[in-house]
N, C-alpha and C. Protein backbone atom coordinates (compact mmCIF):
# COMPACT_ATOMS: atom_id res chain seq x y z
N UNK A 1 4.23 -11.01 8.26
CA UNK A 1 3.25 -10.29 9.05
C UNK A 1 1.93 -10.28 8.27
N UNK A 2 0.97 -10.50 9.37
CA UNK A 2 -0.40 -10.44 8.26
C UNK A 2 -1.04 -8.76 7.84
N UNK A 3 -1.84 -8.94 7.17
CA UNK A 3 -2.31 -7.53 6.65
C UNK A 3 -2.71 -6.43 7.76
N UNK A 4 -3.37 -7.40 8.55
CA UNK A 4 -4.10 -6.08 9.59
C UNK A 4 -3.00 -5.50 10.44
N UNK A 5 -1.63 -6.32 10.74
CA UNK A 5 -0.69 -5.55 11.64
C UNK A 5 0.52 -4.83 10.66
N UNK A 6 0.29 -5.27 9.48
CA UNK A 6 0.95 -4.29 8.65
C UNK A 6 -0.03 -2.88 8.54
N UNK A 7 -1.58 -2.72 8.64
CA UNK A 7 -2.34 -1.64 8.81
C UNK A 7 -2.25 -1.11 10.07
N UNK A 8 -1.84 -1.75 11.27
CA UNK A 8 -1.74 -1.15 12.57
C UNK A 8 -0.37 -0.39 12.34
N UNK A 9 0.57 -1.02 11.80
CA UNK A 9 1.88 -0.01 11.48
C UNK A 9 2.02 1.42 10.89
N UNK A 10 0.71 1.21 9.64
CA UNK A 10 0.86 2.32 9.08
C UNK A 10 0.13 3.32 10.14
N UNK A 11 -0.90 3.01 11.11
CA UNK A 11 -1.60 3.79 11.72
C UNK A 11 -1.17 4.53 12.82
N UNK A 12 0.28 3.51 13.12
CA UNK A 12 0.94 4.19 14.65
C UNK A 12 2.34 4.86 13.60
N UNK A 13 2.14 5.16 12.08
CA UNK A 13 3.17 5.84 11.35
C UNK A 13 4.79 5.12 11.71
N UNK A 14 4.94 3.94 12.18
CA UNK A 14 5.75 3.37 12.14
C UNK A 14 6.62 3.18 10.71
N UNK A 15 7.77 3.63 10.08
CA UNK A 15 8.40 3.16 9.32
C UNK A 15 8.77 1.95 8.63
N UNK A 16 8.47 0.86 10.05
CA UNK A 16 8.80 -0.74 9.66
C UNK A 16 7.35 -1.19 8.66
N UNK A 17 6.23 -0.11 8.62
CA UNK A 17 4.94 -0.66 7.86
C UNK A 17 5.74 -0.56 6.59
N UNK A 18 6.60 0.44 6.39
CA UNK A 18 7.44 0.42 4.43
C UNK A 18 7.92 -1.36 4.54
N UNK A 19 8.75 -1.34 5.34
CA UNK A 19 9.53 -2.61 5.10
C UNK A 19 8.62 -3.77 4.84
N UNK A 20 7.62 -3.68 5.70
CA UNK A 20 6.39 -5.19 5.94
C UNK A 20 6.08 -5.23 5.19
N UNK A 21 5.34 -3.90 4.28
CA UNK A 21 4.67 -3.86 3.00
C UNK A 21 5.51 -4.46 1.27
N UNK A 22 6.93 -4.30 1.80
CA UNK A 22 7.41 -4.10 0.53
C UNK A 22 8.20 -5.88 0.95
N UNK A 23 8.22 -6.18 1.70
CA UNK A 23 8.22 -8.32 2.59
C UNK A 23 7.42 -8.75 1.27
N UNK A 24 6.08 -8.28 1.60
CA UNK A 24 5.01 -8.71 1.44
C UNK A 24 4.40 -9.09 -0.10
N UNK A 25 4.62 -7.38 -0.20
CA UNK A 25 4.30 -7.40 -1.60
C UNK A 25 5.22 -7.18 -2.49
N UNK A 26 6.36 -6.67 -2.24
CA UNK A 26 6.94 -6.00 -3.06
C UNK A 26 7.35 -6.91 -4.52
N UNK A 27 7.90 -7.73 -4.31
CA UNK A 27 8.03 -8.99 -5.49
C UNK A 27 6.86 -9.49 -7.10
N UNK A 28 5.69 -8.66 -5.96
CA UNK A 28 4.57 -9.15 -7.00
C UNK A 28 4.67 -7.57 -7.50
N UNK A 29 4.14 -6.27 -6.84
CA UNK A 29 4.27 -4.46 -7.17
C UNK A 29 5.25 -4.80 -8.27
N UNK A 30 6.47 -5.27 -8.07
CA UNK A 30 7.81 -4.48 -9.08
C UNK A 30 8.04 -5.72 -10.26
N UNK A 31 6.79 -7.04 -10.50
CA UNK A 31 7.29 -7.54 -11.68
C UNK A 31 5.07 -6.97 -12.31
N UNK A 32 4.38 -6.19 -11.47
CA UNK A 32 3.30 -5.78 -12.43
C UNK A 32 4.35 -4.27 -12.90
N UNK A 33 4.84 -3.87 -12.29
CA UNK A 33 5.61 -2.65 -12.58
C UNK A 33 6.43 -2.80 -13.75
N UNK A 34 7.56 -3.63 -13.71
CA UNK A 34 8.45 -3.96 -14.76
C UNK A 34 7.13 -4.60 -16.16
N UNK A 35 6.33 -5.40 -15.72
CA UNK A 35 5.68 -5.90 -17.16
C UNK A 35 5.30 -4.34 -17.81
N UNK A 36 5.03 -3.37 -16.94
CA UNK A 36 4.28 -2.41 -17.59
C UNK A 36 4.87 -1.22 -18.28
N UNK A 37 6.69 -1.00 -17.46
CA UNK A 37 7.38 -0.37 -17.82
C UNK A 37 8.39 -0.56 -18.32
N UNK A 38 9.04 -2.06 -18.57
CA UNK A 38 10.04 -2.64 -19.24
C UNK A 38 11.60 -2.14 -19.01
N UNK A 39 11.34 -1.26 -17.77
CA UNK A 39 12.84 -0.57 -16.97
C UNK A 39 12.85 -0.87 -15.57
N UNK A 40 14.43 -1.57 -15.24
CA UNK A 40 14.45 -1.99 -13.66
C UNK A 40 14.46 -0.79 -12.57
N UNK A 41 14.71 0.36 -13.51
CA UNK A 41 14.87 1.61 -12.46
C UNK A 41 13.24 2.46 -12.09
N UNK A 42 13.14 2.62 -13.42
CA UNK A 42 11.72 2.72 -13.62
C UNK A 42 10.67 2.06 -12.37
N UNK A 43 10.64 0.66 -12.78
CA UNK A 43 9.89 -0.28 -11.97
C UNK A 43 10.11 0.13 -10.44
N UNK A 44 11.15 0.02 -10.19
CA UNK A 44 11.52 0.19 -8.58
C UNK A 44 11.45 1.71 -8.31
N UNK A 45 11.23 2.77 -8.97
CA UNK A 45 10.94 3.34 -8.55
C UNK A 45 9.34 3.61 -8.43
N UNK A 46 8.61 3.26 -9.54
CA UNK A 46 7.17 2.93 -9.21
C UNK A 46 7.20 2.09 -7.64
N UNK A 47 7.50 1.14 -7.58
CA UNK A 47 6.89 0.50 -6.16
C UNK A 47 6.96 1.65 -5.05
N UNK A 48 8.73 2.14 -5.03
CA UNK A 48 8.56 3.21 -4.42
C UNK A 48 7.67 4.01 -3.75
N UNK A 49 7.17 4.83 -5.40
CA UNK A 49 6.23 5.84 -5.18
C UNK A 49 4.78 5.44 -4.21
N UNK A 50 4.72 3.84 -4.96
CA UNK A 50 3.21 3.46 -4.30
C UNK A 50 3.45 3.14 -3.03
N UNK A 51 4.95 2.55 -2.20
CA UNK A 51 4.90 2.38 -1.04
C UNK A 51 4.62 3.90 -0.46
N UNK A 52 5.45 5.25 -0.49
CA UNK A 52 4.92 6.38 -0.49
C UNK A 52 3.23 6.90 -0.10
N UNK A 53 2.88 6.40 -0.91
CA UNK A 53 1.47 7.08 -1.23
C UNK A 53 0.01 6.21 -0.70
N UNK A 54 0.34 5.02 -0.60
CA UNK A 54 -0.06 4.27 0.37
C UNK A 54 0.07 4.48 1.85
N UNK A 55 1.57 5.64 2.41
CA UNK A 55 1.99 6.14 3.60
C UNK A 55 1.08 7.31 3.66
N UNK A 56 0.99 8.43 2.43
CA UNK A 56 0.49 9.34 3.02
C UNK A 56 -1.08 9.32 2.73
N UNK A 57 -1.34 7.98 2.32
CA UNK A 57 -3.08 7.64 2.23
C UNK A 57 -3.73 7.38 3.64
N UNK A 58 -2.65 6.98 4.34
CA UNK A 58 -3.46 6.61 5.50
C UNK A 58 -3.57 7.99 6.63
N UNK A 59 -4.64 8.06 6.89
CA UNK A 59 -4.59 9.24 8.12
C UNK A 59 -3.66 9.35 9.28
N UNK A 60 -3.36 10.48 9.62
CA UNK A 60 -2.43 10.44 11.22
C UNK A 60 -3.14 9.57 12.06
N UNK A 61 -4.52 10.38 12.34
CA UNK A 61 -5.24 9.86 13.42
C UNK A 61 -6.64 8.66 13.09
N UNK A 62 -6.74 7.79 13.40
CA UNK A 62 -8.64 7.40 13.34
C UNK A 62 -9.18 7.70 14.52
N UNK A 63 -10.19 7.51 13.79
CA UNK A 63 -11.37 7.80 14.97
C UNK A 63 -11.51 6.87 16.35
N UNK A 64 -11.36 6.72 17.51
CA UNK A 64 -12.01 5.81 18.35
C UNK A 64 -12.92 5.12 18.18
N UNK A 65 -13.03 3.55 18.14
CA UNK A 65 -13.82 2.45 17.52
C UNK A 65 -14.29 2.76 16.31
N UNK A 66 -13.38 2.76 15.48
CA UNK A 66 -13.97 2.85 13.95
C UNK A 66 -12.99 1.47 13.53
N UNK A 67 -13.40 0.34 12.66
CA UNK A 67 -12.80 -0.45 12.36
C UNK A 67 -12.21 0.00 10.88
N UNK A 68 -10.98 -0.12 10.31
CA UNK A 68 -10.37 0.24 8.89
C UNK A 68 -10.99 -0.19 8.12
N UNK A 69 -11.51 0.99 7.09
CA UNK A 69 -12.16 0.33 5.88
C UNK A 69 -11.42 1.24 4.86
N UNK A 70 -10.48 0.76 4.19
CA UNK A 70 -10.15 0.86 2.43
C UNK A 70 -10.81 2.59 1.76
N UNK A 71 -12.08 1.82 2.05
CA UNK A 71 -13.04 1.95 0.77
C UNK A 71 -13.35 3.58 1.79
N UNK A 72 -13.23 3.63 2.71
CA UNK A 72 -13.34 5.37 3.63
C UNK A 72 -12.77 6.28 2.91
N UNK A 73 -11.49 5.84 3.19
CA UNK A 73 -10.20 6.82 2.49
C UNK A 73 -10.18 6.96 1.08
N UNK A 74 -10.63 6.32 0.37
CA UNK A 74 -10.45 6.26 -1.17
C UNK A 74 -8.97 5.07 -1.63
N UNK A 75 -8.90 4.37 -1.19
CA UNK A 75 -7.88 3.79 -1.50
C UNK A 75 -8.42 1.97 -2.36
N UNK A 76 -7.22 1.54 -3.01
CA UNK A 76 -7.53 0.37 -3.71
C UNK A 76 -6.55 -0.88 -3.23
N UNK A 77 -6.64 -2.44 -3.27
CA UNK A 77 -5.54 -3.24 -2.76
C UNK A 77 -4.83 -2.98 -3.74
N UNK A 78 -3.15 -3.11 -3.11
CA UNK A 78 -2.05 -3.10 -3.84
C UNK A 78 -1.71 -4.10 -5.23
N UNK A 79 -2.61 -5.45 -5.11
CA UNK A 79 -2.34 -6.15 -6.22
C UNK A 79 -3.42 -5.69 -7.42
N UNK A 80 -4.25 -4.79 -6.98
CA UNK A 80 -4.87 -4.33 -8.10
C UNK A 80 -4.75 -3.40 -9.33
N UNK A 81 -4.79 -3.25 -10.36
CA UNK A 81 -4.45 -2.19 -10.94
C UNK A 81 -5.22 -1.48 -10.77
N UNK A 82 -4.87 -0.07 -10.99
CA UNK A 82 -5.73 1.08 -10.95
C UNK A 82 -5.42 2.46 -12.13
N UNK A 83 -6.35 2.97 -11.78
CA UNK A 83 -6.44 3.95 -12.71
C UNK A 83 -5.85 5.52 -12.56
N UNK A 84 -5.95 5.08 -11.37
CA UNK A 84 -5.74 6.30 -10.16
C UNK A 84 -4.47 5.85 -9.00
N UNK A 85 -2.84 5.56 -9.17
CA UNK A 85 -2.00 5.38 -8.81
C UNK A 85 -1.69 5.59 -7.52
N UNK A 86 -2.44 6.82 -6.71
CA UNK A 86 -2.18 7.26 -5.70
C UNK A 86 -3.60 6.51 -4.82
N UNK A 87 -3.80 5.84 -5.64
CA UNK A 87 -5.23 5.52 -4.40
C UNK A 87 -5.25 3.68 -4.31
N UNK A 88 -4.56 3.80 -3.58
CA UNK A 88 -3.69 2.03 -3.18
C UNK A 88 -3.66 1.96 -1.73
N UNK A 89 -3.79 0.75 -1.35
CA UNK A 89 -3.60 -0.13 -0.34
C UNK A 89 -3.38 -0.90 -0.02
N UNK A 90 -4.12 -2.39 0.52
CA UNK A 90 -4.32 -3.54 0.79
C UNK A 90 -5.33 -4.31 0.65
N UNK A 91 -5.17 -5.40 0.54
CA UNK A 91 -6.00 -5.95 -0.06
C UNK A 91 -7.74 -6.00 -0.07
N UNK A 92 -8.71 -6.70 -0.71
CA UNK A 92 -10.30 -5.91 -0.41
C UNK A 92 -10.51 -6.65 0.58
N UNK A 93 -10.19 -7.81 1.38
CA UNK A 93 -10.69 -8.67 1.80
C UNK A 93 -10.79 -8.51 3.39
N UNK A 94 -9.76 -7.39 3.11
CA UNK A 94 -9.95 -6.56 4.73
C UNK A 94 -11.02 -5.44 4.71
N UNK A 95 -11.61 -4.98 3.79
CA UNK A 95 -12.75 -4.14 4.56
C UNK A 95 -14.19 -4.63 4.79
């Protein structure tokens, strides 16, 4: 699935956006995870958390004709590191 209907998922709070997201990315999240934490439980539970928090980053509602921008909400793409763990998303190339 491409990025923007994995963002339409999270927006209609669909559950299958965890699964798409973690298709997607998850392989690349849990070996920056494991390089950083050197534990398989550890690691997977980091992706976890960020699939999580990436869920409750996104709003219930948007606005009528507002196109998704990232950078609104405070959030960062998922392959990026950050400084700030809870402020993740998708990639920049969508806003």
């Amino acid at each position: 699935m491409d990025d923007q209907g994995i963002v339409e998922l999270y927006w209609k709070r669909s559950e299958r956006a965890i699964s798409e997201t973690d298709a997607k990315y998850g392989g690349y999240c849990y070996h920056i995870a494991y390089n950083i934490l050197a534990n398989k439980e550890d690691a997977e539970e980091s992706v976890s958390d960020t699939y999580l928090a990436a869920w409750h980053k996104m709003p219930p509602q948007r606005l009528p004709g507002r196109a998704f921008s990232g950078n609104r909400i405070g959030i960062r793409p998922l392959f990026e590191q950050s400084l700030y763990p809870d402020k993740i998303c998708f990639p920049s190339y969508l806003e």
